[in-house]
N, C-alpha and C. Protein backbone atom coordinates (compact mmCIF):
# COMPACT_ATOMS: atom_id res chain seq x y z
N UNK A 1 -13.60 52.69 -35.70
CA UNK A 1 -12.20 52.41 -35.38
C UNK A 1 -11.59 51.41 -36.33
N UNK A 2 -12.62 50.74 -36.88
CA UNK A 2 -11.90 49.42 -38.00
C UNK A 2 -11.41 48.55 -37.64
N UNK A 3 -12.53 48.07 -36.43
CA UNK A 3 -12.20 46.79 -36.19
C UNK A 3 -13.15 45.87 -36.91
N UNK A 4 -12.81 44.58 -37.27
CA UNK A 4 -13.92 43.43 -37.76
C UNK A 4 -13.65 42.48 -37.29
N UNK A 5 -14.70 42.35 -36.43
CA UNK A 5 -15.03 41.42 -35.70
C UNK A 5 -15.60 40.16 -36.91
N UNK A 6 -15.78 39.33 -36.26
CA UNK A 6 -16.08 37.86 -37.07
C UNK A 6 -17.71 37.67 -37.32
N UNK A 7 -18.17 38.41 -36.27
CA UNK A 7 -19.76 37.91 -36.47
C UNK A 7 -19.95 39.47 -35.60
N UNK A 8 -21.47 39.43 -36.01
CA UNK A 8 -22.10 40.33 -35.08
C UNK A 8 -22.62 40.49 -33.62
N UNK A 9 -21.69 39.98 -33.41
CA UNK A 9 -22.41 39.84 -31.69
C UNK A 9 -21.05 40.38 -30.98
N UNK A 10 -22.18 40.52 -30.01
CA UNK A 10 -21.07 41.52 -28.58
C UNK A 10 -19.53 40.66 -28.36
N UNK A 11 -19.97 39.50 -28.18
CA UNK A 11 -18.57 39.03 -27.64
C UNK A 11 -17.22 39.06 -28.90
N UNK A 12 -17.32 39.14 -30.15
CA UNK A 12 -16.45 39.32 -31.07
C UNK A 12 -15.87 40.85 -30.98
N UNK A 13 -17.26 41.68 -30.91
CA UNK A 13 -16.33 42.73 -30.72
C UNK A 13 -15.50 43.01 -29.33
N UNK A 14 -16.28 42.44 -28.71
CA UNK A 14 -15.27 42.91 -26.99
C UNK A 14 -13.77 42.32 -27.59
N UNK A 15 -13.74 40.53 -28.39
CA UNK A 15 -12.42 40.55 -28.37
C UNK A 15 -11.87 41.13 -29.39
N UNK A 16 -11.91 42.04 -30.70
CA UNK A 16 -11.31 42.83 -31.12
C UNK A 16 -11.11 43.93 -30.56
N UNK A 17 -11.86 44.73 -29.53
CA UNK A 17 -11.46 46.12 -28.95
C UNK A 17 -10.19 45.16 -28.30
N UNK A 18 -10.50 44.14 -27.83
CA UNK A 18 -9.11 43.82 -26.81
C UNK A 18 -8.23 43.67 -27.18
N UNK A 19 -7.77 43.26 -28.59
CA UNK A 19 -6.44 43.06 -29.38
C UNK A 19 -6.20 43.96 -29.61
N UNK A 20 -6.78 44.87 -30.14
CA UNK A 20 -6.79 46.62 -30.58
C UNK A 20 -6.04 46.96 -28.94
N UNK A 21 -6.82 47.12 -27.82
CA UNK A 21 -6.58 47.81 -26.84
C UNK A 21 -5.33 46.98 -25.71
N UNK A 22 -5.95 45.87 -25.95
CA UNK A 22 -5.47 45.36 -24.44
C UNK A 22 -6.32 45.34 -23.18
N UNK A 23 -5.64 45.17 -22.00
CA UNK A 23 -6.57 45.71 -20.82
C UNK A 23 -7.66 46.92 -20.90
N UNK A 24 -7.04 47.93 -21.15
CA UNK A 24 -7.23 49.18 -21.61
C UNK A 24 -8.89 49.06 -22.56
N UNK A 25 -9.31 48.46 -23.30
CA UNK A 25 -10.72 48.23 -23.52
C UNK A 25 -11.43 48.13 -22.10
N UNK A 26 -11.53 47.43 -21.36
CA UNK A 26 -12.50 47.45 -20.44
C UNK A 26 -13.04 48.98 -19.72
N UNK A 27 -12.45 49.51 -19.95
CA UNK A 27 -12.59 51.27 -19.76
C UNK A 27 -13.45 51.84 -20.61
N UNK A 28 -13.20 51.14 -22.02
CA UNK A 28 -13.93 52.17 -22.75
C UNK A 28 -15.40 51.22 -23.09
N UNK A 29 -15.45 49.85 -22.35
CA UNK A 29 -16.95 49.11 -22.30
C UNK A 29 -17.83 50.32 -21.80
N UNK A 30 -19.39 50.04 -22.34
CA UNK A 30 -20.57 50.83 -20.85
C UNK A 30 -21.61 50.04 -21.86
N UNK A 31 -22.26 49.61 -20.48
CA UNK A 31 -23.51 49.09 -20.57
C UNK A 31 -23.48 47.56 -19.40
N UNK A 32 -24.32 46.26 -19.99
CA UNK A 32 -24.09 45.46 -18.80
C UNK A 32 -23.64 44.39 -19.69
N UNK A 33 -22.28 43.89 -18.61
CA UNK A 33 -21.30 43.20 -19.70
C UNK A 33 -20.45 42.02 -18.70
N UNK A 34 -20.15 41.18 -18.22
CA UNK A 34 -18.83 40.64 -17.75
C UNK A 34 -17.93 39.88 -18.82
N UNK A 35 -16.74 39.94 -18.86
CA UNK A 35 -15.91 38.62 -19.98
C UNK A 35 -15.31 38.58 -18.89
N UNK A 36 -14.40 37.63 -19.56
CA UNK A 36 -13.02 36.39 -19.30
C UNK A 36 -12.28 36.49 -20.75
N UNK A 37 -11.10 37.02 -20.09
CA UNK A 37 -10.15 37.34 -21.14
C UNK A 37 -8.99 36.31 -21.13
N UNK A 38 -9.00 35.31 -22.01
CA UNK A 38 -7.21 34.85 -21.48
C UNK A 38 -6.29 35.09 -23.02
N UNK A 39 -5.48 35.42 -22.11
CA UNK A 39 -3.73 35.64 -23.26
C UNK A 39 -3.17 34.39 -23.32
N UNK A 40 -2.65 33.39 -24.48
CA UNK A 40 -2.49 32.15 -24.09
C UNK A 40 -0.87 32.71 -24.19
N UNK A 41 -0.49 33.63 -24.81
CA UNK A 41 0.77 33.95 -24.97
C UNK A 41 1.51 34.54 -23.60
N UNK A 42 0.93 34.78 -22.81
CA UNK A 42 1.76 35.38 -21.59
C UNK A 42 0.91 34.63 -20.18
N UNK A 43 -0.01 33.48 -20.74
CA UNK A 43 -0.57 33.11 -19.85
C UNK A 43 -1.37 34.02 -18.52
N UNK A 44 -2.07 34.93 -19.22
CA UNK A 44 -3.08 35.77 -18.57
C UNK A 44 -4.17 35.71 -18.63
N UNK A 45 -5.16 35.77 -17.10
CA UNK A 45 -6.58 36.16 -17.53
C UNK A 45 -7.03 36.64 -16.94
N UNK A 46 -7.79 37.27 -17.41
CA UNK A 46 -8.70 38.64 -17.06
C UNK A 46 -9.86 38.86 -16.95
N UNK A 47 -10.39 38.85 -15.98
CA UNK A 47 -12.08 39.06 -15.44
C UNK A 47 -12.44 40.67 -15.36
N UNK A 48 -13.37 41.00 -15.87
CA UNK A 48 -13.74 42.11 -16.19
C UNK A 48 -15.20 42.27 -16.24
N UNK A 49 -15.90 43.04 -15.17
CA UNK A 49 -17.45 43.38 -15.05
C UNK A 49 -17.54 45.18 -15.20
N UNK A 50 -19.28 45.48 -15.50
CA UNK A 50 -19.70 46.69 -15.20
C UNK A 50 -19.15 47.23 -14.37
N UNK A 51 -19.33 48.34 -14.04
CA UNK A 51 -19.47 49.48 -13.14
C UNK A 51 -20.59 49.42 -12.41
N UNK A 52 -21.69 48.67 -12.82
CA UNK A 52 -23.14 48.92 -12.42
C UNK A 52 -23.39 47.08 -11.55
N UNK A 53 -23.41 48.03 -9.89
CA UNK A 53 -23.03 46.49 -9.41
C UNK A 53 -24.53 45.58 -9.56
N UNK A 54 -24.09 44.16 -9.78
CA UNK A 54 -25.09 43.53 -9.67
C UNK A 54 -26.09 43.23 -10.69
N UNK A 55 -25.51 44.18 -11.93
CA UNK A 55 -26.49 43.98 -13.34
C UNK A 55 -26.23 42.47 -13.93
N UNK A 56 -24.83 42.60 -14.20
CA UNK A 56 -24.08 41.53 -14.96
C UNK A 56 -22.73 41.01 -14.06
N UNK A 57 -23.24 39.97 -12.98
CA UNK A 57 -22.80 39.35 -12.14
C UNK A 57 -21.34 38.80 -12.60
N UNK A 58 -20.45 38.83 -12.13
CA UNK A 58 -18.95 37.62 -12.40
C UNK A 58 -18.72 37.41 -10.76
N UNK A 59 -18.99 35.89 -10.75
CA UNK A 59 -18.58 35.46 -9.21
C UNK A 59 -17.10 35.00 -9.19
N UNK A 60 -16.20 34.40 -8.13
CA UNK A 60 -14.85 34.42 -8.01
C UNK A 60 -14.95 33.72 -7.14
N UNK A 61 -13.71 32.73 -7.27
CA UNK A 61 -13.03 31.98 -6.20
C UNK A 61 -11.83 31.73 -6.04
N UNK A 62 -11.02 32.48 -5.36
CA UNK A 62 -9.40 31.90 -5.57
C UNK A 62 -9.09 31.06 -4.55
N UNK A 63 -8.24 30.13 -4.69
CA UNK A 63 -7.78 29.17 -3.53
C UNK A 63 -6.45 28.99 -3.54
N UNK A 64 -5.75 28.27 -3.33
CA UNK A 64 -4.51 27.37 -3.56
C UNK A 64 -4.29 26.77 -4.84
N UNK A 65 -3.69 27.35 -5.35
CA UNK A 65 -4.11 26.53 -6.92
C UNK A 65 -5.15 26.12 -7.71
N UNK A 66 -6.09 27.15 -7.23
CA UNK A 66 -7.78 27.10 -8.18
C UNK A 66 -8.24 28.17 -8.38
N UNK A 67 -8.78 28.74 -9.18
CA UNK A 67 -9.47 29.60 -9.69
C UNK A 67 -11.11 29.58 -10.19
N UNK A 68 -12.14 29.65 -9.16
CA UNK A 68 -13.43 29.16 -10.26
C UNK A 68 -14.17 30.46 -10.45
N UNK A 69 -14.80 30.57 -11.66
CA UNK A 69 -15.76 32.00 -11.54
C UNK A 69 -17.03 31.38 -12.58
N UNK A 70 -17.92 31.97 -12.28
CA UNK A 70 -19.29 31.89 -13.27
C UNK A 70 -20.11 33.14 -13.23
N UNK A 71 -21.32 33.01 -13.78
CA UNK A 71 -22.36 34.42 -13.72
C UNK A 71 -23.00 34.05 -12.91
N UNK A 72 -23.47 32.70 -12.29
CA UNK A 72 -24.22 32.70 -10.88
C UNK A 72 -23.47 31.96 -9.92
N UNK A 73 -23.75 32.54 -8.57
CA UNK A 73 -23.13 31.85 -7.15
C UNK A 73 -22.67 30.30 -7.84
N UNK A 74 -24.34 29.89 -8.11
CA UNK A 74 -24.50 28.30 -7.80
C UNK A 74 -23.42 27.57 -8.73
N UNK A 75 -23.00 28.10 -10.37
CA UNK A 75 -22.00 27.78 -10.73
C UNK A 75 -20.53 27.75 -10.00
N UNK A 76 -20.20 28.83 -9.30
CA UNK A 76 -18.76 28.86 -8.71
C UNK A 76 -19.08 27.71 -7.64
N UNK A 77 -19.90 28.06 -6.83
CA UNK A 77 -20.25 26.74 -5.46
C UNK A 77 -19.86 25.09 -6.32
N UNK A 78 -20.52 25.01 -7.31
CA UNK A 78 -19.94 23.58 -7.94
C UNK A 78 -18.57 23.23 -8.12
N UNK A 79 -17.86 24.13 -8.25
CA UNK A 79 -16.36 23.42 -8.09
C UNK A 79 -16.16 22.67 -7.23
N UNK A 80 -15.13 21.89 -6.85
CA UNK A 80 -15.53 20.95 -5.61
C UNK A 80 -14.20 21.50 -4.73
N UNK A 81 -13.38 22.61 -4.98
CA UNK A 81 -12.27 23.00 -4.16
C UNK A 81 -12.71 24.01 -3.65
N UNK A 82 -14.24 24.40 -3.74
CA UNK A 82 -14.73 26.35 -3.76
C UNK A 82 -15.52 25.88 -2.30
N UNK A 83 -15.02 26.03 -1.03
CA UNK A 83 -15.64 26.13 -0.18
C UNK A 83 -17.09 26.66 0.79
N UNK A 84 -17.93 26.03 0.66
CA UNK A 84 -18.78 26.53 1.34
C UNK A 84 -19.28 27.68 2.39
C-alpha cells in the first residue's frame, strides 16, 4: 500500500494504516492486537481490540470526568477515581 512506517515494529505500522485509513484500519487489523489511538486535532480517542476475546486484553473505565484503561485489570484498578 506504501505506507512507511518509521521503524519496524507493529505499532508504527498500526499508526500509518491509521493516517492512511482512519477509524476504518481497525477492520482491516487480524491477529492479537489492542491500541489507543488519539487525534490531538479533533481531540479523539480511540480504543480498539481483537475480535478474539481475551487474547489481547484492553480494560476500561469511564466515570465522571475520567477515563482509565490498561492491558491488565490491576492497571485500570490503580486509578484512584476507578471504583472498586
Amino acid at each position: 500500500r506504501g505506507l512507511a512506517p518509521r521503524s519496524h515494529g507493529d505499532a508504527d505500522l498500526v499508526a500509518e494504516l491509521w493516517r492512511a485509513d482512519g477509524p476504518a484500519a481497525a477492520a482491516a487489523l487480524e491477529g492479537f492486537f489492542s491500541a489507543v489511538v488519539w487525534h490531538r486535532g479533533r481531540r479523539e480517542l480511540v480504543l480498539v481490540a481483537d475480535r478474539c476475546a481475551g487474547v489481547r486484553t484492553l480494560y476500561h473505565a469511564l466515570g465522571p470526568g475520567f477515563l482509565a484503561f490498561g492491558s491488565t485489570l490491576k492497571a485500570v484498578l490503580a486509578h484512584p477515581r476507578v471504583p472498586r
